[in-house]
C-alpha atoms as a PDB file:
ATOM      1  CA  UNK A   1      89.669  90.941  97.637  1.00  0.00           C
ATOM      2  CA  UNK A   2      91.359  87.502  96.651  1.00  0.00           C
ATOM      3  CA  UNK A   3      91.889  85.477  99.880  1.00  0.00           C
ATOM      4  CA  UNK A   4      95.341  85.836 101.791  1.00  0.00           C
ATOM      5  CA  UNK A   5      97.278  82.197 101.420  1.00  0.00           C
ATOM      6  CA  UNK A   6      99.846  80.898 104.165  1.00  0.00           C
ATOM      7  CA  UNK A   7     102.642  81.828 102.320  1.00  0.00           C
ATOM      8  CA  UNK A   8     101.291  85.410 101.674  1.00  0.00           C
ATOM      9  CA  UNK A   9     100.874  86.107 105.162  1.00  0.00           C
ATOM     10  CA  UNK A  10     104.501  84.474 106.563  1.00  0.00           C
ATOM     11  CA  UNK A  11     105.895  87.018 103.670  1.00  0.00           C
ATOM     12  CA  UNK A  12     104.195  89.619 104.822  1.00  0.00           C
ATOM     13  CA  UNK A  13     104.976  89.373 108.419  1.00  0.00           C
ATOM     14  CA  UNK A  14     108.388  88.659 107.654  1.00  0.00           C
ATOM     15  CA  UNK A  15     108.567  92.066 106.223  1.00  0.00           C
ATOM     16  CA  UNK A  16     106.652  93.647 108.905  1.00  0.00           C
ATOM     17  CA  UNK A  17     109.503  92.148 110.901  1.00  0.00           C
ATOM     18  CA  UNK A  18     111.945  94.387 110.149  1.00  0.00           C
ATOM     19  CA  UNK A  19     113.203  96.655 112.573  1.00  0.00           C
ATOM     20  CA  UNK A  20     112.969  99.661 110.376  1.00  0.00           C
ATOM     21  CA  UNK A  21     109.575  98.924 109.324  1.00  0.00           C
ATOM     22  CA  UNK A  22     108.520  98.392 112.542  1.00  0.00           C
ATOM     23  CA  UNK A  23     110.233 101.910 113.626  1.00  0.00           C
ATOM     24  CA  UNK A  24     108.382 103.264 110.708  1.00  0.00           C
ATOM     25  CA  UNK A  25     104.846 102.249 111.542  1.00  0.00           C
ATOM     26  CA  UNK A  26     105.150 102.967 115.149  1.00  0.00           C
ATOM     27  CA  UNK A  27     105.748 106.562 114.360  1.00  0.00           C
ATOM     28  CA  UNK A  28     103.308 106.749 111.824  1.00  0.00           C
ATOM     29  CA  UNK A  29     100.087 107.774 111.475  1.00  0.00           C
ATOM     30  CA  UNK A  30      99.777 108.552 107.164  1.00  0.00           C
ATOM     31  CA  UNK A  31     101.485 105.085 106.561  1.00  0.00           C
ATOM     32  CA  UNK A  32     100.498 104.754 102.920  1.00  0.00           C
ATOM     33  CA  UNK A  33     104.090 104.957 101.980  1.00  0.00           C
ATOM     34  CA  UNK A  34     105.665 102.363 104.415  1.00  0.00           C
ATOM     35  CA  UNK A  35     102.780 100.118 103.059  1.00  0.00           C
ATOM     36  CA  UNK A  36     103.682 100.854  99.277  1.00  0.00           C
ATOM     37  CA  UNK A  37     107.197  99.600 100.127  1.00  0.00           C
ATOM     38  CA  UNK A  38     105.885  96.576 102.040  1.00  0.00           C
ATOM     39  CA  UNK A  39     103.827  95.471  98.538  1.00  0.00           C
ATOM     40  CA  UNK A  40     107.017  96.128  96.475  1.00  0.00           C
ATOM     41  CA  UNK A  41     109.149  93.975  98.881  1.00  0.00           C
ATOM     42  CA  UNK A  42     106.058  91.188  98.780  1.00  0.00           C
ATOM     43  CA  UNK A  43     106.343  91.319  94.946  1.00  0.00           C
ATOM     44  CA  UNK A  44     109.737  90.378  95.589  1.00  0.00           C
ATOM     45  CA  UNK A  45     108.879  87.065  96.935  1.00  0.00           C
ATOM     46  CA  UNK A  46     106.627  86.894  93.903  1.00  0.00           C
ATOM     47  CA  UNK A  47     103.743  88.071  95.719  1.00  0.00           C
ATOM     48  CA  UNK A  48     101.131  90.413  93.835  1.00  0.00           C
ATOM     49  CA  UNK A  49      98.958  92.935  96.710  1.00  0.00           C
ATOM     50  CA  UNK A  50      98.927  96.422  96.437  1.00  0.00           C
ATOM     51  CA  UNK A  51      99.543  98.795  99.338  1.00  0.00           C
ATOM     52  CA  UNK A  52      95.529  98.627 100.670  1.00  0.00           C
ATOM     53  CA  UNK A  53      95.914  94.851 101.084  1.00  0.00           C
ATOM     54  CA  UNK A  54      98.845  94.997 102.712  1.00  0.00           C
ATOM     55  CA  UNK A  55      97.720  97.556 105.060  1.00  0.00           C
ATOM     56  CA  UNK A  56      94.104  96.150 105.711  1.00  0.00           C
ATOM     57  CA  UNK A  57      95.530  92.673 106.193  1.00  0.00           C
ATOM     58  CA  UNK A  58      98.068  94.182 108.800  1.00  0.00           C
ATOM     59  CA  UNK A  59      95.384  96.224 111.017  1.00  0.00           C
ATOM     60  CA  UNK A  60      93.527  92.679 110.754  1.00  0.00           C
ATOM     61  CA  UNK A  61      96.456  91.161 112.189  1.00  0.00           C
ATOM     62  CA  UNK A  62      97.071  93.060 114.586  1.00  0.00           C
ATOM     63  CA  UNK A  63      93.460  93.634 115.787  1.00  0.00           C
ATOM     64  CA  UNK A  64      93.257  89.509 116.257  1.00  0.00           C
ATOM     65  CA  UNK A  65      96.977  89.447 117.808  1.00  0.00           C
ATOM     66  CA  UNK A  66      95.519  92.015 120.284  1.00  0.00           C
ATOM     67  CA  UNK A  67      91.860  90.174 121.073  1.00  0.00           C
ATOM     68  CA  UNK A  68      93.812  87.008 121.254  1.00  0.00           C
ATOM     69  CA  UNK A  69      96.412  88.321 123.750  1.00  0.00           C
ATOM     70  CA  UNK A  70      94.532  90.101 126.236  1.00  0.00           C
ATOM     71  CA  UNK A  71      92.055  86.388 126.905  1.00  0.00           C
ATOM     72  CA  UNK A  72      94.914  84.884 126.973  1.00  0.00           C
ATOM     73  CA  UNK A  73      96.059  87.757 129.905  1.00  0.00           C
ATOM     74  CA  UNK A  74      92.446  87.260 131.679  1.00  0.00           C
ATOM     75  CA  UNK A  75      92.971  83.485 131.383  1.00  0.00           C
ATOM     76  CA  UNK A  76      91.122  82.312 128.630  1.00  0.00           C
ATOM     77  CA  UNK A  77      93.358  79.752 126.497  1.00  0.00           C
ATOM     78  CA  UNK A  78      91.091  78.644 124.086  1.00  0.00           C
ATOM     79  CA  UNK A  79      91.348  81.637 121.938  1.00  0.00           C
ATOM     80  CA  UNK A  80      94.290  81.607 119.887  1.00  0.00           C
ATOM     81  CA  UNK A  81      95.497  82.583 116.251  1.00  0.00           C
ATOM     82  CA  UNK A  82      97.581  80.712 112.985  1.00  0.00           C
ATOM     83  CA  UNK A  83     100.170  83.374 113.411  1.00  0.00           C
ATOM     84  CA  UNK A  84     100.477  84.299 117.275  1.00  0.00           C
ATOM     85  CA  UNK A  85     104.055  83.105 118.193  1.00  0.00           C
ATOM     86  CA  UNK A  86     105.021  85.213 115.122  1.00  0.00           C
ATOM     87  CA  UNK A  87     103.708  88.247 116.033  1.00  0.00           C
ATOM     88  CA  UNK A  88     104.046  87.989 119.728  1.00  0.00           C
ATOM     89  CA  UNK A  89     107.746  88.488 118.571  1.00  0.00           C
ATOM     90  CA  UNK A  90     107.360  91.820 116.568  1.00  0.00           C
ATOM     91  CA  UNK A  91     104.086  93.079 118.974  1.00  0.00           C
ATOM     92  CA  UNK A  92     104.906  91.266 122.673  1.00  0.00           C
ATOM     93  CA  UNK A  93     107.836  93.726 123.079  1.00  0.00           C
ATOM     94  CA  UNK A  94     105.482  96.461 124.106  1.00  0.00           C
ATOM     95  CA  UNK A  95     103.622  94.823 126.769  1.00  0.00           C
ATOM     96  CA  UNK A  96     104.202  95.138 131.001  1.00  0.00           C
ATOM     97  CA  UNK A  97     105.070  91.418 130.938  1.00  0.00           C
ATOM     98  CA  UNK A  98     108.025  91.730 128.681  1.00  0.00           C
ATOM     99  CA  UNK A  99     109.350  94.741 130.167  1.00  0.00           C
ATOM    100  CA  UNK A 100     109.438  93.316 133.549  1.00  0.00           C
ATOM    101  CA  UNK A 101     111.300  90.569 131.825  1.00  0.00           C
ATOM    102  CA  UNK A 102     114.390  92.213 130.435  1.00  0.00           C
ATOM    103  CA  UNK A 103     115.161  94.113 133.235  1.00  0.00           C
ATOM    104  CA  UNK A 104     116.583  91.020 135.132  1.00  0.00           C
END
């Protein structure tokens, strides 16, 4: 399919953002629908992908977040992703680290 831009992506992870999206695809496992409303909130910001897109580009997402993450745990720094910070914030919640971290 047509190339994700920038602009695309910060939209989509904007949405993906959401706390009630983010409730919704944690206890998902069919997530066609959550997906179908994340495409009709992209076309919002004037932003044409259908519900496969969204989805595929998400699992891609996530799947480099997670690669990136655990070097970064084993020490390797070098690897490291456009969009890290931003998903650290929606996906870093659910790591050891973190949890330590709010309980002072």
């Amino acid at each position: 399919g047509k190339h994700w831009t920038v602009n695309e992506v910060r939209a989509l992870i904007r949405i993906w953002s959401d706390k009630n999206i983010q409730q919704q695809l944690e206890g998902a496992v069919r997530n066609k629908r959550i997906f179908e409303q994340v495409a009709a909130r992209l076309q919002k910001f004037g932003i044409d992908r259908d519900w496969k897109q969204c989805r595929t580009k998400y699992k891609n997402l996530k799947h480099e977040y997670k690669s990136v993450r655990s070097a970064q745990d084993s020490g390797n720094t070098s690897k490291s992703m456009k969009f890290f910070n931003e998903l650290d914030a929606i996906l870093g919640h659910c790591t050891i680290e973190q949890a330590s971290k709010s309980d002072n």
